[in-house]
PDB file of N, CA and C in Angstrom:
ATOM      1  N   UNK A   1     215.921 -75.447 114.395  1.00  0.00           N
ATOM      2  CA  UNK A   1     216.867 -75.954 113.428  1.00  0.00           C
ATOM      3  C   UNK A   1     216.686 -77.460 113.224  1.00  0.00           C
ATOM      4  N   UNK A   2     216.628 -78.084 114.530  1.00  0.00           N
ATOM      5  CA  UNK A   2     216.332 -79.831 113.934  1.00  0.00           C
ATOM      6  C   UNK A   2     215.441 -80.029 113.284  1.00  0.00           C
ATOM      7  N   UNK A   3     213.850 -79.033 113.435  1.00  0.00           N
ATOM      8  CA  UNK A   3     212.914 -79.705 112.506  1.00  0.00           C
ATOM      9  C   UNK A   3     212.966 -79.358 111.298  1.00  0.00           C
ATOM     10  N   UNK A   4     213.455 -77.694 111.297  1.00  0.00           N
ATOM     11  CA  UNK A   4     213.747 -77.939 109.273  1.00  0.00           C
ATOM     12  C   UNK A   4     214.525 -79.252 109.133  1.00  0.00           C
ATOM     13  N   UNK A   5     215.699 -79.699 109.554  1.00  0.00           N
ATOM     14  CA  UNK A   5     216.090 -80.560 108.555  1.00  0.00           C
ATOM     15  C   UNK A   5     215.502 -81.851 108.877  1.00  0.00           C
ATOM     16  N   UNK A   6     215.722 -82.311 110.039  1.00  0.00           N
ATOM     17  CA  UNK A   6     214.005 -83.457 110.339  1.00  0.00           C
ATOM     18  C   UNK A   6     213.307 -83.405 109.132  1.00  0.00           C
ATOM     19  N   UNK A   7     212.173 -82.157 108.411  1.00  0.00           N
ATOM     20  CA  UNK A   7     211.295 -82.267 107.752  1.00  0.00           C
ATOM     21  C   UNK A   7     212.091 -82.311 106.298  1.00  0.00           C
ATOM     22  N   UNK A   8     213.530 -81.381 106.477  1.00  0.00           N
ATOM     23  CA  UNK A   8     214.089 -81.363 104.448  1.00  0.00           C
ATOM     24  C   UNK A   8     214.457 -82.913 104.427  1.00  0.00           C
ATOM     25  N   UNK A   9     214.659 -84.090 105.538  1.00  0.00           N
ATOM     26  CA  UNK A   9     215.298 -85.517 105.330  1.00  0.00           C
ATOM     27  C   UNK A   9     213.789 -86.415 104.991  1.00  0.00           C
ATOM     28  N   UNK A  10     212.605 -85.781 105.437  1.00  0.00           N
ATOM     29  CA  UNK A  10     211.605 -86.448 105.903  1.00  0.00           C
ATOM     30  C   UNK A  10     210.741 -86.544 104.660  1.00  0.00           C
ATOM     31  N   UNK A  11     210.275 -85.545 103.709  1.00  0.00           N
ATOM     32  CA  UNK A  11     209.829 -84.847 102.549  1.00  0.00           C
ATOM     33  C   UNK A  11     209.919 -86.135 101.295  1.00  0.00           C
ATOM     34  N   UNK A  12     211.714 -86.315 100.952  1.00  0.00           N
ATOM     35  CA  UNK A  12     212.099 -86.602  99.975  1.00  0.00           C
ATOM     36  C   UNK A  12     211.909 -88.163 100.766  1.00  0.00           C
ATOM     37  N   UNK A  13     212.153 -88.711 101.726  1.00  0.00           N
ATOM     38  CA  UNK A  13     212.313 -90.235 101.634  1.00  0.00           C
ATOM     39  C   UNK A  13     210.360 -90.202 101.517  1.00  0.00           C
ATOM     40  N   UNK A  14     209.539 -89.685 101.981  1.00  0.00           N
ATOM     41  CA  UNK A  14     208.017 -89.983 101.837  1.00  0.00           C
ATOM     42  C   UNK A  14     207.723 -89.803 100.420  1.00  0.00           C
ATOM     43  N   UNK A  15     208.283 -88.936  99.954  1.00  0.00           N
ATOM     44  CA  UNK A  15     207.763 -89.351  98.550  1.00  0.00           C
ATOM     45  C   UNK A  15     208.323 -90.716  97.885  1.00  0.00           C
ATOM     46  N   UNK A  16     209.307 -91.204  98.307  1.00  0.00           N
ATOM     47  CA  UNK A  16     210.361 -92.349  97.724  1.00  0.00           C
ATOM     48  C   UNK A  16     209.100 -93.512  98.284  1.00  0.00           C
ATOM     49  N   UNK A  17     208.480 -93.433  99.094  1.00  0.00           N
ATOM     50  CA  UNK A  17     207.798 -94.106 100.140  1.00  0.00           C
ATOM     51  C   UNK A  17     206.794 -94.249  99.115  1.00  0.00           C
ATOM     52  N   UNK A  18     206.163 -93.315  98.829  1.00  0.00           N
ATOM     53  CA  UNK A  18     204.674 -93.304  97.871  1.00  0.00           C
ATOM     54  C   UNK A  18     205.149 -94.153  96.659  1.00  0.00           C
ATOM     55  N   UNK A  19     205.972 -93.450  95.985  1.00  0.00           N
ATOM     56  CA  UNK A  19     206.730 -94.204  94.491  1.00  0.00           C
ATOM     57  C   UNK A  19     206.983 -95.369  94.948  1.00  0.00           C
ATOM     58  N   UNK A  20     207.308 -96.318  95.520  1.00  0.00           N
ATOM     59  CA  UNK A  20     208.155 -97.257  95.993  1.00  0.00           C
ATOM     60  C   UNK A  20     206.154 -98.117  95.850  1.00  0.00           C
ATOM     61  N   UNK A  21     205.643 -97.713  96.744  1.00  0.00           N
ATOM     62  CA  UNK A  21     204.262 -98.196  97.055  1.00  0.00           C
ATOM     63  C   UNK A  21     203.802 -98.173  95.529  1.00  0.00           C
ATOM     64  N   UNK A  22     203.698 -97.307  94.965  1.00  0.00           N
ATOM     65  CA  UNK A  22     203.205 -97.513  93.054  1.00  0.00           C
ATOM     66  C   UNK A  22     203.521 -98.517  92.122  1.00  0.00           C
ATOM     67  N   UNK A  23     205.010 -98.152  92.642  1.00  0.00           N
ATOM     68  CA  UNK A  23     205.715 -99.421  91.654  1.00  0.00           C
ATOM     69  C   UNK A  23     204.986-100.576  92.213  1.00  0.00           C
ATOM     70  N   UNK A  24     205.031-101.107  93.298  1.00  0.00           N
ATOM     71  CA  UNK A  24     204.546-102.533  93.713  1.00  0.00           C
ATOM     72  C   UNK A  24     203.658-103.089  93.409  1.00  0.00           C
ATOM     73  N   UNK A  25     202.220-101.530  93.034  1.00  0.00           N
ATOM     74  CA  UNK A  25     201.202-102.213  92.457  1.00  0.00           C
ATOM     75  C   UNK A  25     201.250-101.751  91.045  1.00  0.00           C
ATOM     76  N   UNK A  26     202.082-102.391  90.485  1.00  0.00           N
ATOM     77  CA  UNK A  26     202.279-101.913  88.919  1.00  0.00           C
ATOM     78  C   UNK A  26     202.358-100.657  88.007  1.00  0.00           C
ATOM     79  N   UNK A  27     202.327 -99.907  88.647  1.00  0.00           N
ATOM     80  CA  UNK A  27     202.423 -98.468  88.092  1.00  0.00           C
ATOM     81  C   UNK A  27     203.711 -97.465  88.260  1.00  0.00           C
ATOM     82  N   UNK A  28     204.058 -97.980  87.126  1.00  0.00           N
ATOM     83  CA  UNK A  28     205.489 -97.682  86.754  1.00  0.00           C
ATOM     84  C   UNK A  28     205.810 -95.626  86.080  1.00  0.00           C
ATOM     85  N   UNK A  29     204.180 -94.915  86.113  1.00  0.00           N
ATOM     86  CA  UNK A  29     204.473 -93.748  85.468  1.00  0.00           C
ATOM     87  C   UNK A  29     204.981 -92.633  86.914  1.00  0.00           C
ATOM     88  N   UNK A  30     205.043 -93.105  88.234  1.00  0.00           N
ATOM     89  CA  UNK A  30     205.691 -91.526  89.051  1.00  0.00           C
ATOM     90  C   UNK A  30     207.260 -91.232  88.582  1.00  0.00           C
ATOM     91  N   UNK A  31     206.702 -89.779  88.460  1.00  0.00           N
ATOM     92  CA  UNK A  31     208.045 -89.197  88.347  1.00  0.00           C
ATOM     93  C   UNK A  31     208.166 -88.625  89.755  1.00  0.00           C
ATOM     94  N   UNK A  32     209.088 -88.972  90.379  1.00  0.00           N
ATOM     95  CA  UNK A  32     209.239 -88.266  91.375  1.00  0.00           C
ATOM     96  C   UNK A  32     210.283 -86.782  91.285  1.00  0.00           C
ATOM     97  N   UNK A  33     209.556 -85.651  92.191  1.00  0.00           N
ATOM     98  CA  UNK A  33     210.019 -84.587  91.721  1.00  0.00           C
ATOM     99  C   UNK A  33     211.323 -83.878  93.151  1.00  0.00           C
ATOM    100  N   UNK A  34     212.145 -83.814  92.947  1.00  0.00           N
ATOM    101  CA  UNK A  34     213.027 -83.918  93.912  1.00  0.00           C
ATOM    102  C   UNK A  34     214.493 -83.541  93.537  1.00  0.00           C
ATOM    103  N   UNK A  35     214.314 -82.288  93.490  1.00  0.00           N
ATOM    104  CA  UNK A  35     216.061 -81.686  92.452  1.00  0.00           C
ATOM    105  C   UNK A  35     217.187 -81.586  94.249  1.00  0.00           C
ATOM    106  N   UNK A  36     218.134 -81.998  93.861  1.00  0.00           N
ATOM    107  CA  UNK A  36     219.251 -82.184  95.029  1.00  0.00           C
ATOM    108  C   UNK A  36     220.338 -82.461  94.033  1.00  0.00           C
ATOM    109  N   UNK A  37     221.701 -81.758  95.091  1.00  0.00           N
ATOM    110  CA  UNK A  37     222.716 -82.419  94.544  1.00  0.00           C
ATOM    111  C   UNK A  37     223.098 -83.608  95.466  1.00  0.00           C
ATOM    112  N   UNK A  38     222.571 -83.503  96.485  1.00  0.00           N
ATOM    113  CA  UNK A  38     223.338 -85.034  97.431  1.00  0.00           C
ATOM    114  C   UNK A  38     222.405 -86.398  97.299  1.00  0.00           C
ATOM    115  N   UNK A  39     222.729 -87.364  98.186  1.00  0.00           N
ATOM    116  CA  UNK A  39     222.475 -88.746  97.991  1.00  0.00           C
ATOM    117  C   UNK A  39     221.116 -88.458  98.205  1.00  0.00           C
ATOM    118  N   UNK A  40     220.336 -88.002  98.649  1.00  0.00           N
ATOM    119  CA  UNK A  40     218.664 -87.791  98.500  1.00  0.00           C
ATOM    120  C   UNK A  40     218.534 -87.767  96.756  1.00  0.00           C
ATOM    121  N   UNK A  41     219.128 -86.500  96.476  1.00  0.00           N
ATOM    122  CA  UNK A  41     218.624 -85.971  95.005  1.00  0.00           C
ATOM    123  C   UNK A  41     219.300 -87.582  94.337  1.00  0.00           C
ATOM    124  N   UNK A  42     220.355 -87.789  94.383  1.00  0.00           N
ATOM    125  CA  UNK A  42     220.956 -89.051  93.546  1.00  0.00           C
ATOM    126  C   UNK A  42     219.603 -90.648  93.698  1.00  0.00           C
ATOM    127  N   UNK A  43     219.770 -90.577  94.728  1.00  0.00           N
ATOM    128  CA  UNK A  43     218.654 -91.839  94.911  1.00  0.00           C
ATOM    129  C   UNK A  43     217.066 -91.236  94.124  1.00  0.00           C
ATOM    130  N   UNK A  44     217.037 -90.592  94.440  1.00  0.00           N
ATOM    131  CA  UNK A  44     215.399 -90.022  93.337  1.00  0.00           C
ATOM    132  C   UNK A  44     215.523 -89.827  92.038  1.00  0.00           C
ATOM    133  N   UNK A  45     216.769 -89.758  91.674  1.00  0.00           N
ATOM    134  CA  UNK A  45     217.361 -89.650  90.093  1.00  0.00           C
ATOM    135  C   UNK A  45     217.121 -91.411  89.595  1.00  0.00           C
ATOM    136  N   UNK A  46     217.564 -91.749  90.967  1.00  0.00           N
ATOM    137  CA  UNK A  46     217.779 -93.553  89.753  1.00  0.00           C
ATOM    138  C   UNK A  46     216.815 -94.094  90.301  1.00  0.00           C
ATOM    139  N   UNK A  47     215.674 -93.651  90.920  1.00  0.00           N
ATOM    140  CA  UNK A  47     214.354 -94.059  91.265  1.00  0.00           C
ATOM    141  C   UNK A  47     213.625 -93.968  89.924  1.00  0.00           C
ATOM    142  N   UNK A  48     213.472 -92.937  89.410  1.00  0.00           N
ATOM    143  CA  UNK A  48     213.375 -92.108  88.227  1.00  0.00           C
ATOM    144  C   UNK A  48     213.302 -93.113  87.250  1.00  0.00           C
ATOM    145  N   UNK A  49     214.568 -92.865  87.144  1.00  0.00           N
ATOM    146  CA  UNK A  49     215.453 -94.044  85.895  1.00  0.00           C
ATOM    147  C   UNK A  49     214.841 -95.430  86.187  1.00  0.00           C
ATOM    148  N   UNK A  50     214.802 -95.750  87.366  1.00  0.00           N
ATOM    149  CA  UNK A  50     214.578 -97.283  87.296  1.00  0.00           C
ATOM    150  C   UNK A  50     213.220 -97.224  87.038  1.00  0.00           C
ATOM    151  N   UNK A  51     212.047 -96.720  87.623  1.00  0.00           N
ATOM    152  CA  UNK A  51     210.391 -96.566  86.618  1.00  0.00           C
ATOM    153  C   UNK A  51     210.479 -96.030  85.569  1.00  0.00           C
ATOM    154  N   UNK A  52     211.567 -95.871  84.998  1.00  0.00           N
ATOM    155  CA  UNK A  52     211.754 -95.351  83.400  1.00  0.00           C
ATOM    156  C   UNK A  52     211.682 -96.858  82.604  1.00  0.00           C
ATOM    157  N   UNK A  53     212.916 -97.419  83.021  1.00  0.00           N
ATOM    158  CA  UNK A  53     213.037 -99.035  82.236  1.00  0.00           C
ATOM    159  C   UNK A  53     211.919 -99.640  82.538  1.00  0.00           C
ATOM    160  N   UNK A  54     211.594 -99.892  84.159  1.00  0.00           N
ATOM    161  CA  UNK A  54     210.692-100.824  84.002  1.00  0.00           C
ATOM    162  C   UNK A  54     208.862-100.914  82.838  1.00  0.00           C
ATOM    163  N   UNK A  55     209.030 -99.173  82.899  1.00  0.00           N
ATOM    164  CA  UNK A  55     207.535 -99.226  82.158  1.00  0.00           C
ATOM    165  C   UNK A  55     208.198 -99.357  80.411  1.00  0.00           C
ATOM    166  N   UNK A  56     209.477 -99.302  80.194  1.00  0.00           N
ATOM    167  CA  UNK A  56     209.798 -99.207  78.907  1.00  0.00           C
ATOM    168  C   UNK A  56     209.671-100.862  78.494  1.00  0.00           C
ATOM    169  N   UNK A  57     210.405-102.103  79.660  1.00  0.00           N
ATOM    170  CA  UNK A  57     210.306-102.930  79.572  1.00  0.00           C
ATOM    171  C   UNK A  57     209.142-104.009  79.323  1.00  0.00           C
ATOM    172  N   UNK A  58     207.694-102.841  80.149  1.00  0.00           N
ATOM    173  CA  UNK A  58     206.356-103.508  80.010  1.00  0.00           C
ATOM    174  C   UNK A  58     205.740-103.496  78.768  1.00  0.00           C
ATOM    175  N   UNK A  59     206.202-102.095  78.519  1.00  0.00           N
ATOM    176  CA  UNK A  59     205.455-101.524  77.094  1.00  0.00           C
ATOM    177  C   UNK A  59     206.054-102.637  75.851  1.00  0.00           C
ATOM    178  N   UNK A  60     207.808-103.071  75.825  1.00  0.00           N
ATOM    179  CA  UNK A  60     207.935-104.221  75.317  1.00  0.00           C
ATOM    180  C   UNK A  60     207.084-105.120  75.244  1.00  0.00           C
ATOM    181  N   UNK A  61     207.081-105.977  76.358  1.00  0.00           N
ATOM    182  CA  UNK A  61     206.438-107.150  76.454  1.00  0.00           C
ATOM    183  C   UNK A  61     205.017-107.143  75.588  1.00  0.00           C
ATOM    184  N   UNK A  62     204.393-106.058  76.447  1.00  0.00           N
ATOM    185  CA  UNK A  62     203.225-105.825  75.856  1.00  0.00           C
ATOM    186  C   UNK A  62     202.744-106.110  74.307  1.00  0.00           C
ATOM    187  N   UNK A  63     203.809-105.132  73.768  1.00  0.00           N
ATOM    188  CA  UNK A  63     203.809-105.270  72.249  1.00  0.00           C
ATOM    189  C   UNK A  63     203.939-106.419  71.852  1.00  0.00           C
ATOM    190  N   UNK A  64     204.851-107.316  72.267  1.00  0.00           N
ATOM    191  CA  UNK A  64     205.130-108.368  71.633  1.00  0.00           C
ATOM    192  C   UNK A  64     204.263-109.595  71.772  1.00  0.00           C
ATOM    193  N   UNK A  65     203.641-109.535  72.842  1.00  0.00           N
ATOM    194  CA  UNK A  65     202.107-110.499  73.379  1.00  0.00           C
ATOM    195  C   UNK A  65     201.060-110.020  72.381  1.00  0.00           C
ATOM    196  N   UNK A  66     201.108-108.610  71.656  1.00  0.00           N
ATOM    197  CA  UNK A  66     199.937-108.298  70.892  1.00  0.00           C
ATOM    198  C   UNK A  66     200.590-108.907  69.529  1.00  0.00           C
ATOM    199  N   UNK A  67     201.514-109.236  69.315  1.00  0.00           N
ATOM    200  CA  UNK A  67     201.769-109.020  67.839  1.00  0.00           C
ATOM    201  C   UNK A  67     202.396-110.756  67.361  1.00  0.00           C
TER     202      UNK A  67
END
């Protein structure tokens, strides 16, 4: 019983781990895939969301340096 949930707590923060590592080196497209209703699933929702703005914000800039 401890290691299922050991591994169901362990799963979702390593992927947060990988995404987290992407973003840093500029790569704003992981979707991380991670359906929950509790604070796991909530924190991967606005993980989500937040590499949502930031690449929406680049793609701004971007445009506007070209134009």
């Amino acid at each position: 019983m401890a290691f299922y949930l050991a591994k169901r707590l362990a799963a979702p923060l390593y992927l947060l781990t990988q995404g987290t590592q992407a973003v840093a080196q500029g790569d704003f497209s992981p979707r991380l895939v991670f359906s929950s209703q509790d604070e796991l699933g909530g924190l991967t929702e606005s993980f989500n969301q937040m590499t949502r703005q930031l690449d929406e914000a680049r793609r701004e800039t971007d445009r506007h340096q070209i134009g």
